[in-house]
N, C-alpha and C. Protein backbone atom coordinates (compact mmCIF):
# COMPACT_ATOMS: atom_id res chain seq x y z
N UNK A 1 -11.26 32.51 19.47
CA UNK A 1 -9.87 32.16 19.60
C UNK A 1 -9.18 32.25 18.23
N UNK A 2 -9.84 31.91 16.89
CA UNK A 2 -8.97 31.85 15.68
C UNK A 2 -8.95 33.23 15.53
N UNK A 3 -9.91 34.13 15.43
CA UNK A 3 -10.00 35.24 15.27
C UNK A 3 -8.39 35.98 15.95
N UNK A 4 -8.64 35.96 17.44
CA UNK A 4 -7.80 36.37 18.16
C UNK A 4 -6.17 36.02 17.30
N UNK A 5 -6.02 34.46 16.95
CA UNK A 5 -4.38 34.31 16.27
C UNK A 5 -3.96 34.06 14.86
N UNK A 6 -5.33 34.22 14.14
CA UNK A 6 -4.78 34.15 12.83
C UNK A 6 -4.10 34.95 12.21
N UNK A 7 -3.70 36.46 12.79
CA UNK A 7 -2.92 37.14 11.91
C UNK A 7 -1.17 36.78 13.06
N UNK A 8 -1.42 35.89 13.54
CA UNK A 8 0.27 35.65 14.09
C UNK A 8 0.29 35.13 13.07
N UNK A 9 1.84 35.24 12.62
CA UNK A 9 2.54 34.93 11.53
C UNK A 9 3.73 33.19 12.16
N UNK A 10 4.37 33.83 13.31
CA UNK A 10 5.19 33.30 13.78
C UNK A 10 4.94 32.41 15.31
N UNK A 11 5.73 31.62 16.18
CA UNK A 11 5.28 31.09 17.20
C UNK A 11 6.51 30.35 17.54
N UNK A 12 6.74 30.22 19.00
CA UNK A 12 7.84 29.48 19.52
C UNK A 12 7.10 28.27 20.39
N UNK A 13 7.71 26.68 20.00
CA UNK A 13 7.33 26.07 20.83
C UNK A 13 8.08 25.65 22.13
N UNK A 14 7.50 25.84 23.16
CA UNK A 14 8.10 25.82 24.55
C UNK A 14 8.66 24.20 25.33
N UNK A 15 8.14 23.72 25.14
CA UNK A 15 7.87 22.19 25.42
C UNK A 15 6.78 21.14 24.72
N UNK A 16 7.23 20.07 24.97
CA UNK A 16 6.97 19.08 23.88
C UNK A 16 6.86 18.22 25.27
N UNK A 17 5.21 17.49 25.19
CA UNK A 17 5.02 16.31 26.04
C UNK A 17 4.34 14.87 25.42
N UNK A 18 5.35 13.77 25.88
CA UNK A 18 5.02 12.64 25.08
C UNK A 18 4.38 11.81 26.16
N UNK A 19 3.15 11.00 25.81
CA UNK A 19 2.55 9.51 26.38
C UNK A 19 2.16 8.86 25.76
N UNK A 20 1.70 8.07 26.49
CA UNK A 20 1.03 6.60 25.51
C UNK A 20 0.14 6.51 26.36
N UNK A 21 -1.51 6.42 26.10
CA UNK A 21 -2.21 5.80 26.58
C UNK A 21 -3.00 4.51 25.76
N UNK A 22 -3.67 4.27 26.11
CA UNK A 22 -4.38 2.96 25.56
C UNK A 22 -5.81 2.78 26.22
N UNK A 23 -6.68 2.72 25.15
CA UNK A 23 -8.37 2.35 25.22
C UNK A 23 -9.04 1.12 24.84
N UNK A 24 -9.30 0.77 25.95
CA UNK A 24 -10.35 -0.60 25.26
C UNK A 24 -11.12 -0.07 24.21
N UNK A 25 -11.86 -1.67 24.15
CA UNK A 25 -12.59 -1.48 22.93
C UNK A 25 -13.85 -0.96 23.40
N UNK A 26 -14.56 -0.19 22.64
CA UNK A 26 -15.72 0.78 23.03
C UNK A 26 -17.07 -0.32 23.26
N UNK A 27 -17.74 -0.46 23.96
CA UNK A 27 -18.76 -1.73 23.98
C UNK A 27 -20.10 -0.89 22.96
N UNK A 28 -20.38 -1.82 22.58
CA UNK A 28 -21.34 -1.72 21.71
C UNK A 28 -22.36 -1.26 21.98
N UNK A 29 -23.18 -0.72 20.58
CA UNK A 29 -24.24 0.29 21.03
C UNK A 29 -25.65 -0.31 19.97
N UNK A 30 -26.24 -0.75 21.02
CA UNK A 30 -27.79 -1.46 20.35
C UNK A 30 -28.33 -0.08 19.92
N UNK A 31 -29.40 -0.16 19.17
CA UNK A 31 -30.22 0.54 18.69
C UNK A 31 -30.57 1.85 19.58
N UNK A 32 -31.53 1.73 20.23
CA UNK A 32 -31.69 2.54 21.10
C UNK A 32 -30.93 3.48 21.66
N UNK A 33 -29.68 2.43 22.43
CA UNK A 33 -28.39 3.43 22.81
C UNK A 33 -27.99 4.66 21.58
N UNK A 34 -27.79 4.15 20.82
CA UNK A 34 -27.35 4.86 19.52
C UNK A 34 -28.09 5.87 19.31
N UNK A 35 -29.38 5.81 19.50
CA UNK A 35 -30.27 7.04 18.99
C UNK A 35 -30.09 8.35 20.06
N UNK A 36 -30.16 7.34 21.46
CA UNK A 36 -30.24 8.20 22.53
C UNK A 36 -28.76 8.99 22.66
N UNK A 37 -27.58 8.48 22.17
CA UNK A 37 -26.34 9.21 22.41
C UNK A 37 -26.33 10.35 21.02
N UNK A 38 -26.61 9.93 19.90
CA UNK A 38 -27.06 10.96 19.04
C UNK A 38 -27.48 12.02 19.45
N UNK A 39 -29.19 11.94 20.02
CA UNK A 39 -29.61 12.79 20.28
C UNK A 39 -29.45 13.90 20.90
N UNK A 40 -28.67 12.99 22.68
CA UNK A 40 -28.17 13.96 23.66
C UNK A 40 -26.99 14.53 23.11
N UNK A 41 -25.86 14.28 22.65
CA UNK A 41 -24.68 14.64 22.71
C UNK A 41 -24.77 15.78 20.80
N UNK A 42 -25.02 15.04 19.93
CA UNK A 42 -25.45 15.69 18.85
C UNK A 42 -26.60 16.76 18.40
N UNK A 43 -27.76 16.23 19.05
CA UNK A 43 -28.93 17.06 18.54
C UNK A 43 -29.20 16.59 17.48
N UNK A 44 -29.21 15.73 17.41
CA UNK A 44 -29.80 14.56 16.09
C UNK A 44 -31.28 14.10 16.51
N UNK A 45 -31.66 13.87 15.25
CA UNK A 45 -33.08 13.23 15.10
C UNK A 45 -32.81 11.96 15.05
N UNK A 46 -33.86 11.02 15.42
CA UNK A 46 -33.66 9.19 14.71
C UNK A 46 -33.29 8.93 13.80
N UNK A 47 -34.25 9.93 12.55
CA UNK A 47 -34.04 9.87 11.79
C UNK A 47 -33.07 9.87 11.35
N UNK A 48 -32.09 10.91 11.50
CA UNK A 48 -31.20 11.72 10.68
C UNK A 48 -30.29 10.23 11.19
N UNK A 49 -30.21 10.07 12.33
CA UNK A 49 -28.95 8.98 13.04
C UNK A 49 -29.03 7.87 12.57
N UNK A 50 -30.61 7.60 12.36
CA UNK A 50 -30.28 6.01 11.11
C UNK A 50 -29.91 6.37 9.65
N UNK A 51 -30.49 7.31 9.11
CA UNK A 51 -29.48 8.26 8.09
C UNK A 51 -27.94 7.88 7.91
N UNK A 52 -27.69 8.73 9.00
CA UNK A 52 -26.33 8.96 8.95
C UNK A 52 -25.52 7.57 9.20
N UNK A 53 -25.77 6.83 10.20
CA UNK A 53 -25.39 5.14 10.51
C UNK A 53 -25.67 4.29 9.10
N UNK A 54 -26.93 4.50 8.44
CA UNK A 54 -27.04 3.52 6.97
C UNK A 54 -25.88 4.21 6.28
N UNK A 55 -25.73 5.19 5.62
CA UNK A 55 -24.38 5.98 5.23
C UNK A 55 -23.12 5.43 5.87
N UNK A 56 -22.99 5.95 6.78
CA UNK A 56 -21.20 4.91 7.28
C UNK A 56 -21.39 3.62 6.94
N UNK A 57 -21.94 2.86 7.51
CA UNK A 57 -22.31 1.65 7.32
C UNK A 57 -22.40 1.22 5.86
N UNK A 58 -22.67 1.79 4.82
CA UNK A 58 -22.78 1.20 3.34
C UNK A 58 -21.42 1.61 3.12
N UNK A 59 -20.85 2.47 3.59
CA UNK A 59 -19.54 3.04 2.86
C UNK A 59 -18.49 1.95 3.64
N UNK A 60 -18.81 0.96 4.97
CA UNK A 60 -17.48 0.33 4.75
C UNK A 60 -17.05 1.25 6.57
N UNK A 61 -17.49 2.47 7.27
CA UNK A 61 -16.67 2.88 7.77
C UNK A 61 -17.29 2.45 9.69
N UNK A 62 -18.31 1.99 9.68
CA UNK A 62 -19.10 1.12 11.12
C UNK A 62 -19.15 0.19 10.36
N UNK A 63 -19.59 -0.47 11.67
CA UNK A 63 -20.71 -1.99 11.84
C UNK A 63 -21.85 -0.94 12.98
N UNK A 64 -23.09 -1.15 12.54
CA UNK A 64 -23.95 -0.76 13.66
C UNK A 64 -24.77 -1.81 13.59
N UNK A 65 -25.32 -1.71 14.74
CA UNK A 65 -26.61 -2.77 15.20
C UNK A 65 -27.72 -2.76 14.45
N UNK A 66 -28.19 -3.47 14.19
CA UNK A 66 -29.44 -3.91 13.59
C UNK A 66 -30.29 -4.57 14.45
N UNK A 67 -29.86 -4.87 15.47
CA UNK A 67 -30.80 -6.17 16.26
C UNK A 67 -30.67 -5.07 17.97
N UNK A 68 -30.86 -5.54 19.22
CA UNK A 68 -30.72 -4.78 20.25
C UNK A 68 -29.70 -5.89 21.01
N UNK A 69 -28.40 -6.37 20.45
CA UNK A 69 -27.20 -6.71 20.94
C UNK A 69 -26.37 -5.99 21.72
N UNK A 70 -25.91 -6.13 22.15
CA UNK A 70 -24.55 -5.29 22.76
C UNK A 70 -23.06 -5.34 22.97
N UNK A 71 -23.31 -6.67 22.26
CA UNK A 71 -22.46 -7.71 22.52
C UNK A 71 -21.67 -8.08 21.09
N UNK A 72 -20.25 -8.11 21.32
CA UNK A 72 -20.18 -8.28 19.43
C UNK A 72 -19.49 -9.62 19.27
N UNK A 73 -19.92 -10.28 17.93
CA UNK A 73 -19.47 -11.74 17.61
C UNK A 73 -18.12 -12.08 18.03
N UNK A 74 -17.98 -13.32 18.68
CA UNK A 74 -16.34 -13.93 18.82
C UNK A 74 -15.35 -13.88 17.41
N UNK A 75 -16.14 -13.56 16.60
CA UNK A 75 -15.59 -13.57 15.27
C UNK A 75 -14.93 -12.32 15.17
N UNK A 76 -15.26 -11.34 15.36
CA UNK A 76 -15.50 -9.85 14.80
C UNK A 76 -14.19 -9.40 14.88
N UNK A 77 -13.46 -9.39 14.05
CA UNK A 77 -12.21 -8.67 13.37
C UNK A 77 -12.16 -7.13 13.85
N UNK A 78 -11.82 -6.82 15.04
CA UNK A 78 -10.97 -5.39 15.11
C UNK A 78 -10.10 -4.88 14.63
N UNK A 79 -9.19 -5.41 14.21
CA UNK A 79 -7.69 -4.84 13.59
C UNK A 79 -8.44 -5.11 12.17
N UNK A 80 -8.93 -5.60 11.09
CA UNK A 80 -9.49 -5.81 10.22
C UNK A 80 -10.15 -4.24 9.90
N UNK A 81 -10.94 -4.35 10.80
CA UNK A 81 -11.95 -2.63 10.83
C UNK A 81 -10.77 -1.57 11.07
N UNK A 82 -10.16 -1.66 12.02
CA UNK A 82 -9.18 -0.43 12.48
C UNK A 82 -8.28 0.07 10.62
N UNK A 83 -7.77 -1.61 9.84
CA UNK A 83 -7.26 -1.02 9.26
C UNK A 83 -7.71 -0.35 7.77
């Protein structure tokens, strides 16, 4: 597809469509879950997915599980993380 339009120069837009939707909050992902959605959907190793999870996770950008919870603290600041 880029192939096909990168030498357009120009483009008309036809219509413009606006909504709003809205998503709960994503339920949490114990250990396991995590590896297994890696795997299937990514092609990730364990490895690489606790890798990559210790990485976000030191930088500030998850919270991941450590324990096999699913469930997240009454405490736990969403808008805190979001911002």
């Amino acid at each position: 597809m880029h192939s096909r339009i990168s030498s357009i120069t120009s483009a008309q837009v036809l219509s413009v469509e606006r909504s709003q939707k809205y998503k709960s909050k994503p339920n949490g992902l114990n250990t396991v879950k995590m590896l297994k959605v890696a795997s299937k959907t990514y092609g990730m190793s364990a490895h690489d997915t606790m890798k990559t999870a210790e990485h976000l996770y030191l930088r500030g950008f998850i919270t991941y599980p450590r324990t096999e919870s699913t469930t997240y603290s009454g405490n736990f600041n969403f808008n805190e993380i979001l911002e």
